[in-house]
PDB file of N, CA and C in Angstrom:
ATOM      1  N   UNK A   1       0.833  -1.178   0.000  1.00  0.00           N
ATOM      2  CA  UNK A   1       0.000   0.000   0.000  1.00  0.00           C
ATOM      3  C   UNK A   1       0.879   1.242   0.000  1.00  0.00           C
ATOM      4  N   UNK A   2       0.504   2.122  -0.738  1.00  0.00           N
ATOM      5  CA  UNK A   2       1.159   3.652  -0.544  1.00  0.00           C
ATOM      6  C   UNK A   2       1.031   4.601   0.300  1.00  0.00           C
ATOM      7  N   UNK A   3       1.915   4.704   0.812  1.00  0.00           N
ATOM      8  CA  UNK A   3       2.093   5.991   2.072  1.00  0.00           C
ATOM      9  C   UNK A   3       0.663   7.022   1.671  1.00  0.00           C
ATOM     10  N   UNK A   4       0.412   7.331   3.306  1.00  0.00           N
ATOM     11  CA  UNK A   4      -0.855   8.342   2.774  1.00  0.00           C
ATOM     12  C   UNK A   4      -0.127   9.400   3.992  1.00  0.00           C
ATOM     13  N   UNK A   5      -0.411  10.607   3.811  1.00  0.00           N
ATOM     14  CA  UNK A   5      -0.141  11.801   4.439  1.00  0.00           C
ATOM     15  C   UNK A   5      -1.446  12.257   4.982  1.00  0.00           C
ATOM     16  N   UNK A   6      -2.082  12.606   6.357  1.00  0.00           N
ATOM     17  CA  UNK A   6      -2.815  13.045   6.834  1.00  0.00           C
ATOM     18  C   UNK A   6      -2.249  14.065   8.344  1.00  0.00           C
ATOM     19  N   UNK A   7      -2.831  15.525   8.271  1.00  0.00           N
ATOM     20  CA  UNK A   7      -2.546  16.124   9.296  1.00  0.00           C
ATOM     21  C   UNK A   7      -0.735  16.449   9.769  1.00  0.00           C
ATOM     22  N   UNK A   8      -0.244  16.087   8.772  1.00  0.00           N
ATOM     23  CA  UNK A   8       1.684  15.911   8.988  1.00  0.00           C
ATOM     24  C   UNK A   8       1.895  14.670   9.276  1.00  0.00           C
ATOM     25  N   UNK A   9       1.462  13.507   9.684  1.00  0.00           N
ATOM     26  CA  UNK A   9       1.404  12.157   9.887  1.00  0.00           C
ATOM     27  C   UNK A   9       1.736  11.010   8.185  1.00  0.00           C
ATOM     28  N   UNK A  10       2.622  10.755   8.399  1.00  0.00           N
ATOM     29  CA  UNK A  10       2.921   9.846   6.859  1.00  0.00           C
ATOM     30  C   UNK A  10       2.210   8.532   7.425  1.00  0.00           C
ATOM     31  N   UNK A  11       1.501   7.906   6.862  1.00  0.00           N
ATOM     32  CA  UNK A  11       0.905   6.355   7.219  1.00  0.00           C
ATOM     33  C   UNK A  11       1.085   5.237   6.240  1.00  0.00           C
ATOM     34  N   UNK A  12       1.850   4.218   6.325  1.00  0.00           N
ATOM     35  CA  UNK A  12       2.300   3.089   5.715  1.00  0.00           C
ATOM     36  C   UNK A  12       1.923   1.675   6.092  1.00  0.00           C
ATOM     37  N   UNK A  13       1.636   1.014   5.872  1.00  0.00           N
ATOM     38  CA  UNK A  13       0.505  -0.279   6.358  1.00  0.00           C
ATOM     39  C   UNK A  13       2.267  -1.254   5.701  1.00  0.00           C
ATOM     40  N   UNK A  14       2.523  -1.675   6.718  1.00  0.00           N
ATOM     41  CA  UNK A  14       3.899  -2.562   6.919  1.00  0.00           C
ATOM     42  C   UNK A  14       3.394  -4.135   6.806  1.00  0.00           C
ATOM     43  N   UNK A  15       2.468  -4.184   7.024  1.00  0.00           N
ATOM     44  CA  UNK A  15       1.944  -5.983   7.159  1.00  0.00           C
ATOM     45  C   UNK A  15       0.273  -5.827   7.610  1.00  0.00           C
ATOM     46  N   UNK A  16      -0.138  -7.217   7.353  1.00  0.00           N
ATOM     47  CA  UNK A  16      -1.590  -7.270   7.458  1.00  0.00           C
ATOM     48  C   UNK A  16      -1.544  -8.748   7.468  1.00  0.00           C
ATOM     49  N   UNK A  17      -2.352  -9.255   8.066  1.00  0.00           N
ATOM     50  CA  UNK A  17      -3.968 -10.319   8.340  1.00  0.00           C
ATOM     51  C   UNK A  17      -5.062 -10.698   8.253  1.00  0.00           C
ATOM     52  N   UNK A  18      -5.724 -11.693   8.211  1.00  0.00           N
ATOM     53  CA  UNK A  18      -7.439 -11.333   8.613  1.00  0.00           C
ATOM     54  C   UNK A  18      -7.836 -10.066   9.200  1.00  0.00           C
ATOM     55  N   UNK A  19      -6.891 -10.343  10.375  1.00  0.00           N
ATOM     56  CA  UNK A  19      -7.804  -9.560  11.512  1.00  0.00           C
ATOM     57  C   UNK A  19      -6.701  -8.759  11.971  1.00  0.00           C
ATOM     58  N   UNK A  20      -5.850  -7.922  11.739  1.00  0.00           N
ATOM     59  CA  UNK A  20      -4.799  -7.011  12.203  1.00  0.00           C
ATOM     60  C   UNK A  20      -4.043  -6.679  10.968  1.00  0.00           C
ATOM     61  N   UNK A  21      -3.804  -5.387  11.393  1.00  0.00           N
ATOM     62  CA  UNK A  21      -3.415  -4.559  10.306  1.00  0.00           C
ATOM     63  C   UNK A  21      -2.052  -3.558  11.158  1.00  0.00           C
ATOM     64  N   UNK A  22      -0.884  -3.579  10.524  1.00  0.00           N
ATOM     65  CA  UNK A  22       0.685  -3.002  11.024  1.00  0.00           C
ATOM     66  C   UNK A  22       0.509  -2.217  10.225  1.00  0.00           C
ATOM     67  N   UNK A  23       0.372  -0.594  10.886  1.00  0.00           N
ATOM     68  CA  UNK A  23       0.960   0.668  10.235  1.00  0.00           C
ATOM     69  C   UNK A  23       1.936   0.903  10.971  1.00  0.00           C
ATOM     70  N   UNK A  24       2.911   1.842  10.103  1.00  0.00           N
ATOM     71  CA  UNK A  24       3.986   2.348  10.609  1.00  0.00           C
ATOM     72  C   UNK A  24       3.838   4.126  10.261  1.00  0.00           C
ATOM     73  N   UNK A  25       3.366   4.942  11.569  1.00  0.00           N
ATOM     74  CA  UNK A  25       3.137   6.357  11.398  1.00  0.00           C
ATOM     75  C   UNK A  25       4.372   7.087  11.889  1.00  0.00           C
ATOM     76  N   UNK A  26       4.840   7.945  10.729  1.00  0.00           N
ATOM     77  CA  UNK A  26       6.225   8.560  11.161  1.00  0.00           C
ATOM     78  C   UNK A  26       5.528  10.217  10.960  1.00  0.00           C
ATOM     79  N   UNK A  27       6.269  10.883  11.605  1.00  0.00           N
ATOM     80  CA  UNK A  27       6.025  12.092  11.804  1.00  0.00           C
ATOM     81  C   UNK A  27       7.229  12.830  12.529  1.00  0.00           C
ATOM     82  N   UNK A  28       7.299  14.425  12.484  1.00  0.00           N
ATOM     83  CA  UNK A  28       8.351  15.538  12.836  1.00  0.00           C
ATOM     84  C   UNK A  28       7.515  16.141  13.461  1.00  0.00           C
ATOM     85  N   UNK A  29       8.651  15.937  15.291  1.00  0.00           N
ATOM     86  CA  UNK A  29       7.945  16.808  16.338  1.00  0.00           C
ATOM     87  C   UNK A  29       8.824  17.385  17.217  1.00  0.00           C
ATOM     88  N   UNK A  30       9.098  18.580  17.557  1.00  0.00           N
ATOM     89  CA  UNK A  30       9.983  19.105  18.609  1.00  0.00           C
ATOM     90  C   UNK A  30      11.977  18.832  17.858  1.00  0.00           C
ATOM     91  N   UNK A  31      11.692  18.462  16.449  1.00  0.00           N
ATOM     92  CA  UNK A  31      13.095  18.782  15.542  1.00  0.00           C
ATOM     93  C   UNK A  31      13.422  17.107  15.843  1.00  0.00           C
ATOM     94  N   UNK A  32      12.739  16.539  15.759  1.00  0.00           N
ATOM     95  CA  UNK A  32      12.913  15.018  16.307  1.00  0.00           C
ATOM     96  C   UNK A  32      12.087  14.209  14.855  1.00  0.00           C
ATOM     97  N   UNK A  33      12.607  13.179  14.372  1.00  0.00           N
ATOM     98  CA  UNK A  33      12.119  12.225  13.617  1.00  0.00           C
ATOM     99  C   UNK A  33      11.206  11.328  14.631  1.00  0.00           C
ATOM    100  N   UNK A  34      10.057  10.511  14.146  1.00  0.00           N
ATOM    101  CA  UNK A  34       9.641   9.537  14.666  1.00  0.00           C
ATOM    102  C   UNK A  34       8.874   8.337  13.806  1.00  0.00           C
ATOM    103  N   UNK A  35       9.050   7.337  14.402  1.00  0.00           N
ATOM    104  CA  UNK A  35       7.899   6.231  13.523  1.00  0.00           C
ATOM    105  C   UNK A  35       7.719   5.357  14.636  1.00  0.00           C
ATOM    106  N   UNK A  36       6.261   5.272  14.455  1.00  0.00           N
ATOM    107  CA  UNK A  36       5.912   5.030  15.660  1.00  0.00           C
ATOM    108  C   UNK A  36       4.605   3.466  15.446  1.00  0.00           C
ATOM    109  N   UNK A  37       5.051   2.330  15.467  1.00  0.00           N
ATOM    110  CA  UNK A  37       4.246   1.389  15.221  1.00  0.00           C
ATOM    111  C   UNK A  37       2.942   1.413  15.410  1.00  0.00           C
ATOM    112  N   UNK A  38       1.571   1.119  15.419  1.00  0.00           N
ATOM    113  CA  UNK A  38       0.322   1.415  14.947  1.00  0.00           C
ATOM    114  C   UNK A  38      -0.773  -0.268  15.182  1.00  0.00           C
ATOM    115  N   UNK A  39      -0.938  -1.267  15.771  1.00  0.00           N
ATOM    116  CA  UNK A  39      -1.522  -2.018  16.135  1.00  0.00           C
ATOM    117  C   UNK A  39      -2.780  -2.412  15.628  1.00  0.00           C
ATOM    118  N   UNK A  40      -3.405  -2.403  14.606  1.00  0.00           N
ATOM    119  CA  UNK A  40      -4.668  -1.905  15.051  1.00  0.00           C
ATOM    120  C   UNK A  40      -5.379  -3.485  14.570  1.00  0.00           C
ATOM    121  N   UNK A  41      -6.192  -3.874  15.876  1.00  0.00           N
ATOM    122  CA  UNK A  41      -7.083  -5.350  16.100  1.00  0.00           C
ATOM    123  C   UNK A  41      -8.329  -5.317  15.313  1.00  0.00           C
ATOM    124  N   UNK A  42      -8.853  -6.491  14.868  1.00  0.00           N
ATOM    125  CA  UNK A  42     -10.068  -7.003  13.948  1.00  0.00           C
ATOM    126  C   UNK A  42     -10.834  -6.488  14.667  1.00  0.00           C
ATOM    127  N   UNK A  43     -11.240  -5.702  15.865  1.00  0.00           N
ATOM    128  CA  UNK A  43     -12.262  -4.593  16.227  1.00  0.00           C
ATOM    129  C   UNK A  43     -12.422  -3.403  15.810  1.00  0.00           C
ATOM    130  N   UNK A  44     -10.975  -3.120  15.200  1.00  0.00           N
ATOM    131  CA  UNK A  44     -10.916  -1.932  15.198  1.00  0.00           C
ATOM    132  C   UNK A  44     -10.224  -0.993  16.099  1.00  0.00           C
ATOM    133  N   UNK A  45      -9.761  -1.410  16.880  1.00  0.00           N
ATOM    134  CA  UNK A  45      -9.194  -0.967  18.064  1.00  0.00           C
ATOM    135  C   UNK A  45      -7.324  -0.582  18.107  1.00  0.00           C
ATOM    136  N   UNK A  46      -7.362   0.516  17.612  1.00  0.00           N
ATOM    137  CA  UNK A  46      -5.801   1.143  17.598  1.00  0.00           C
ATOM    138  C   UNK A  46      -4.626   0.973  18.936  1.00  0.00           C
ATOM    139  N   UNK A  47      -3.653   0.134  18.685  1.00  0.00           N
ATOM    140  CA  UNK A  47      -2.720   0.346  19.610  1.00  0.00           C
ATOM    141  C   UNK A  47      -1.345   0.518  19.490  1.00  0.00           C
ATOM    142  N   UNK A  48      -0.603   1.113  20.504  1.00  0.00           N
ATOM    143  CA  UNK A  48       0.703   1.652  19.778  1.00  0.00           C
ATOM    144  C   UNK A  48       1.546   1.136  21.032  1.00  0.00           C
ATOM    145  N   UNK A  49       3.116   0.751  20.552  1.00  0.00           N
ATOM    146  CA  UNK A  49       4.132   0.236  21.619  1.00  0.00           C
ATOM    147  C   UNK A  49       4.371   1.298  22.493  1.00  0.00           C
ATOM    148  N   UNK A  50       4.492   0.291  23.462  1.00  0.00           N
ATOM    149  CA  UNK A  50       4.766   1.363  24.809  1.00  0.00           C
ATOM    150  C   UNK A  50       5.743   2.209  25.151  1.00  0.00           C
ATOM    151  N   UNK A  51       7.131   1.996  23.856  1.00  0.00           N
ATOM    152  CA  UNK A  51       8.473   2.506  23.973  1.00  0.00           C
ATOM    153  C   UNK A  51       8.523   3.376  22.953  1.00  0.00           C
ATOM    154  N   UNK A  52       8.011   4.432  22.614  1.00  0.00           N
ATOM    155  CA  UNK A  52       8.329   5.229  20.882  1.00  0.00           C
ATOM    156  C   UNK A  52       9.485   5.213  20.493  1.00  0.00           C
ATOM    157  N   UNK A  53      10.425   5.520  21.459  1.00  0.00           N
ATOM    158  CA  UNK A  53      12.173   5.815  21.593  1.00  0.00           C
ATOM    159  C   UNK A  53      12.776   4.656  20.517  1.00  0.00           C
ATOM    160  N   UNK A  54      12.217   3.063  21.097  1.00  0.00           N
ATOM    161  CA  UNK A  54      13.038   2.090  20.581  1.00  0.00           C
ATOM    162  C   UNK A  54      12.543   1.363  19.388  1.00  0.00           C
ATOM    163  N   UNK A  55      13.415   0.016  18.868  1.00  0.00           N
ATOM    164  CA  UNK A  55      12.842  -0.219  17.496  1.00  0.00           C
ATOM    165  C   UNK A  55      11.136  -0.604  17.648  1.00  0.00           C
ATOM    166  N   UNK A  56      10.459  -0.654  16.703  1.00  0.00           N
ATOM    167  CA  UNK A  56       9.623  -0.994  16.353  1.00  0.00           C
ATOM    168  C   UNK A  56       9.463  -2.285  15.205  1.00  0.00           C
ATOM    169  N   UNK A  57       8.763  -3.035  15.479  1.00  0.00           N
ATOM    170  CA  UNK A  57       8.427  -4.065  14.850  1.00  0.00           C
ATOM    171  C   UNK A  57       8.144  -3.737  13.529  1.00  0.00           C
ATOM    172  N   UNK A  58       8.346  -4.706  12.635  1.00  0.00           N
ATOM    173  CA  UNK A  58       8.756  -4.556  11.066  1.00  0.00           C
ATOM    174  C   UNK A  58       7.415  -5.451  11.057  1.00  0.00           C
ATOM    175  N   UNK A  59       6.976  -6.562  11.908  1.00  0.00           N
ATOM    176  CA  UNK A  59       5.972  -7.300  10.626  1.00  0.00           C
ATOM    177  C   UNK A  59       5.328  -7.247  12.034  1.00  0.00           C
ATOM    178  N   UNK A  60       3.982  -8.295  11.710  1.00  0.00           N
ATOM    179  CA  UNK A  60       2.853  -8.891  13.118  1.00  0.00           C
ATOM    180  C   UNK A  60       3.853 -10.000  13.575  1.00  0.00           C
ATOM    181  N   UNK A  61       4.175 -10.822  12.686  1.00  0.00           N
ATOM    182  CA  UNK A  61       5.064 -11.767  13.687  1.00  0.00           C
ATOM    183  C   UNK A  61       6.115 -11.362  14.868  1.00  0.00           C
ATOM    184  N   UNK A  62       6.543 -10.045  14.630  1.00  0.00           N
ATOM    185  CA  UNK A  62       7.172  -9.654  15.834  1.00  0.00           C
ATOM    186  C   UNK A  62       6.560  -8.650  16.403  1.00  0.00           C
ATOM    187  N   UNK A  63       5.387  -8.308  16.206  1.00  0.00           N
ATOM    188  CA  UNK A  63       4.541  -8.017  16.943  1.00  0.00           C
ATOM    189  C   UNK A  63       4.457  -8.714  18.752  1.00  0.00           C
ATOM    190  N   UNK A  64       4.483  -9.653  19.271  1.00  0.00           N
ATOM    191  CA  UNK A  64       4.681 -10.647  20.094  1.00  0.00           C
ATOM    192  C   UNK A  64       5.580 -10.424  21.031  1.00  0.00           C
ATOM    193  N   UNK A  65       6.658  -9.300  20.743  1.00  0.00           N
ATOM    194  CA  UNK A  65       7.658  -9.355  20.899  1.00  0.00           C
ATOM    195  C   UNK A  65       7.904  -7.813  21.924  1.00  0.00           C
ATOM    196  N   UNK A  66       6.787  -7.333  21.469  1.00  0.00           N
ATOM    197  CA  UNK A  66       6.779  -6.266  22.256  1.00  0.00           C
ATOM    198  C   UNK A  66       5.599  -5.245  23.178  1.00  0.00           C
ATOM    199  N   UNK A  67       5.807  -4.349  23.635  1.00  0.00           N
ATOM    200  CA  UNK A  67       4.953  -4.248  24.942  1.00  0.00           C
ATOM    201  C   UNK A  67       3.946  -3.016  23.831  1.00  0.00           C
ATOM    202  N   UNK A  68       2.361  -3.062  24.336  1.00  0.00           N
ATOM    203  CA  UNK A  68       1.566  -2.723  23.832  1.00  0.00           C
ATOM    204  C   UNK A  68       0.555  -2.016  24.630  1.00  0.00           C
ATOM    205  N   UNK A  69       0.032  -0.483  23.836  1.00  0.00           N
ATOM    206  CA  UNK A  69      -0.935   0.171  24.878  1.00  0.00           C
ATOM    207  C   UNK A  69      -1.740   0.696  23.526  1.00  0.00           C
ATOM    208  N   UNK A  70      -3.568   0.017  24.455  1.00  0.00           N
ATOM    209  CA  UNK A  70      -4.222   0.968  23.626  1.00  0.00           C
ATOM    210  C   UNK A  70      -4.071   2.700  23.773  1.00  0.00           C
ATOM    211  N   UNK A  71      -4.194   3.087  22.102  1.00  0.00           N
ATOM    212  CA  UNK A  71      -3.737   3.948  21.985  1.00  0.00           C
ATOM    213  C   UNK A  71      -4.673   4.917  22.867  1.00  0.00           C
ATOM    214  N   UNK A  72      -6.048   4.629  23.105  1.00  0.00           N
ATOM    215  CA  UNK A  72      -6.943   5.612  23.742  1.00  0.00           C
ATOM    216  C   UNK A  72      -6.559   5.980  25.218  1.00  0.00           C
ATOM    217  N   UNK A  73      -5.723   4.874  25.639  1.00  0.00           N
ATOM    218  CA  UNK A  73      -5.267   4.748  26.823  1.00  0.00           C
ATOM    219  C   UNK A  73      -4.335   5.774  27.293  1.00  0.00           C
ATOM    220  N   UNK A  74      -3.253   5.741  26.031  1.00  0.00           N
ATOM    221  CA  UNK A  74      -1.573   6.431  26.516  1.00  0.00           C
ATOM    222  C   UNK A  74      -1.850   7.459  26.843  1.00  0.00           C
ATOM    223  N   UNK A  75      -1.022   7.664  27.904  1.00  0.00           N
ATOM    224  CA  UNK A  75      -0.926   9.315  28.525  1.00  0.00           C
ATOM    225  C   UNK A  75       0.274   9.895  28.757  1.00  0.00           C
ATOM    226  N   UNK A  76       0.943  10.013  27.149  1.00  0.00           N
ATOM    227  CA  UNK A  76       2.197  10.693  26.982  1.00  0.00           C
ATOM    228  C   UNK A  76       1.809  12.311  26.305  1.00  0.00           C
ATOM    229  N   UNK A  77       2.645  13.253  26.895  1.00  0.00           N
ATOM    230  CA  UNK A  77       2.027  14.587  26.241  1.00  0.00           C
ATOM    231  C   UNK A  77       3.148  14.981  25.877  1.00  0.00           C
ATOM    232  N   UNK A  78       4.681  14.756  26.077  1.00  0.00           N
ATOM    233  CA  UNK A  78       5.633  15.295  25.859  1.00  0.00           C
ATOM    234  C   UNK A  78       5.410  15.448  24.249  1.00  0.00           C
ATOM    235  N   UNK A  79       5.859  16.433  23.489  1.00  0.00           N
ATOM    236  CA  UNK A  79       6.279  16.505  21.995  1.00  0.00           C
ATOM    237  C   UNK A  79       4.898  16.169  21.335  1.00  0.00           C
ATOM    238  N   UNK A  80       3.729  16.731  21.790  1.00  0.00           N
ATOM    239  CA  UNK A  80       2.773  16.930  21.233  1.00  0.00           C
ATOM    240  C   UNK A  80       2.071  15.499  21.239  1.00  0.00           C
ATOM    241  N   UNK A  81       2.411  14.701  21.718  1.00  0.00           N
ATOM    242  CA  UNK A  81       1.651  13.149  21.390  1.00  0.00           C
ATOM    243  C   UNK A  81      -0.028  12.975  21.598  1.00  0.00           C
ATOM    244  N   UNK A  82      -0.341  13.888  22.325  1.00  0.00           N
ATOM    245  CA  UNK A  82      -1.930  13.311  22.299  1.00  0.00           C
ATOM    246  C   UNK A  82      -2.174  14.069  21.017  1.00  0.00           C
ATOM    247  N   UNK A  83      -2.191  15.064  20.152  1.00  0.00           N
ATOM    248  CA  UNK A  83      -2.517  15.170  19.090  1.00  0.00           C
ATOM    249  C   UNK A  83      -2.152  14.409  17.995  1.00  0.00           C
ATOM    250  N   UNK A  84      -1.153  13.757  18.364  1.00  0.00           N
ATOM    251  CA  UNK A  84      -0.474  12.599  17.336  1.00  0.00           C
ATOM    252  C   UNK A  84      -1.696  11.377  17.448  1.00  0.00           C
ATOM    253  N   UNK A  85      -1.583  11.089  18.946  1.00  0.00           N
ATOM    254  CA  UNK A  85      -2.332   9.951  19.130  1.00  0.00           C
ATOM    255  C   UNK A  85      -3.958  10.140  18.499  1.00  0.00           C
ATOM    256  N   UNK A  86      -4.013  11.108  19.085  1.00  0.00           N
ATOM    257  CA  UNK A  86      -5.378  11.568  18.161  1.00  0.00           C
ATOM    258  C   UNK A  86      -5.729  11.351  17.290  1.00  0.00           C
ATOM    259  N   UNK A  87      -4.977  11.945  16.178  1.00  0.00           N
ATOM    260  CA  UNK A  87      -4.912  11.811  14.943  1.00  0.00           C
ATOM    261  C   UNK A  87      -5.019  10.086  14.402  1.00  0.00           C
ATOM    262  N   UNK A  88      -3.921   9.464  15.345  1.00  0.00           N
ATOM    263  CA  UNK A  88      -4.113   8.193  14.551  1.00  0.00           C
ATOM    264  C   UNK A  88      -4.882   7.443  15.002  1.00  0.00           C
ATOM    265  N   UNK A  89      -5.767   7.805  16.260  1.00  0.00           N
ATOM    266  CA  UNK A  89      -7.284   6.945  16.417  1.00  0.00           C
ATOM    267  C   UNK A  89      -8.119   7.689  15.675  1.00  0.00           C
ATOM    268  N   UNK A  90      -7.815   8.580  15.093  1.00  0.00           N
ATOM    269  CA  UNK A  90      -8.894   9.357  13.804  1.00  0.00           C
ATOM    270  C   UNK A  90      -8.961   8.578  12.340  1.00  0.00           C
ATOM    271  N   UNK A  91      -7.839   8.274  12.266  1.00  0.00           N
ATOM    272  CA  UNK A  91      -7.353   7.886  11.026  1.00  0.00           C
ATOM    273  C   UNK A  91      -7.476   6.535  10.969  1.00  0.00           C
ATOM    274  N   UNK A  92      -6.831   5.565  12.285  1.00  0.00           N
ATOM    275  CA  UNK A  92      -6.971   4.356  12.052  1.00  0.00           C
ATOM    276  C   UNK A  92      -7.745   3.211  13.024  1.00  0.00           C
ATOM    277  N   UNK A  93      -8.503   4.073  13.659  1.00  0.00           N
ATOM    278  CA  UNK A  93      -9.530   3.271  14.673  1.00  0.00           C
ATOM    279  C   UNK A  93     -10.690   3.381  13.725  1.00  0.00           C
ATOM    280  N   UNK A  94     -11.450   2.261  14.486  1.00  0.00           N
ATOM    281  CA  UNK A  94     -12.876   2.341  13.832  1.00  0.00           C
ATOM    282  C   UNK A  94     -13.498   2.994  13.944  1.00  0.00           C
TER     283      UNK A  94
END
């Protein structure tokens, strides 16, 4: 699938399933690069790793591998993130 641009947010769908779908949302915040893995379950239900800092999973199989928060949940504000997060339960929640 081809990168889509929404709100300054680049969105890239890295792997897929039946029922789960791997985006990878990169974005520029505070002079900082980011890409930030994207979860999102056969409900519909957006979730993002609990570490932004470190790697991020390349496929669902290593998905498994790492620690996970729904995104409605996180309560990071540093570098603008609830508008980030926002955005990508706008974009990629049900």
């Amino acid at each position: 699938m081809n990168p889509i641009i929404i709100d300054g947010i680049t969105y890239e769908t890295i792997d897929r399933t039946e029922s789960e779908t791997l985006t990878l949302a990169s974005f520029e915040a505070e002079g900082e690069h980011w890409d930030i893995a994207v979860l999102v379950s056969e409900d519909g239900e957006p979730y993002t790793t609990s570490d932004w800092q470190g790697e991020q999973p390349k496929t669902i199989k290593e998905c498994s591998d790492f620690d996970w928060v729904r995104a409605a949940d996180w309560v990071f504000y540093d570098y603008g993130a609830r508008d980030v997060l926002d955005s990508i339960i706008s974009v990629l929640g049900n």
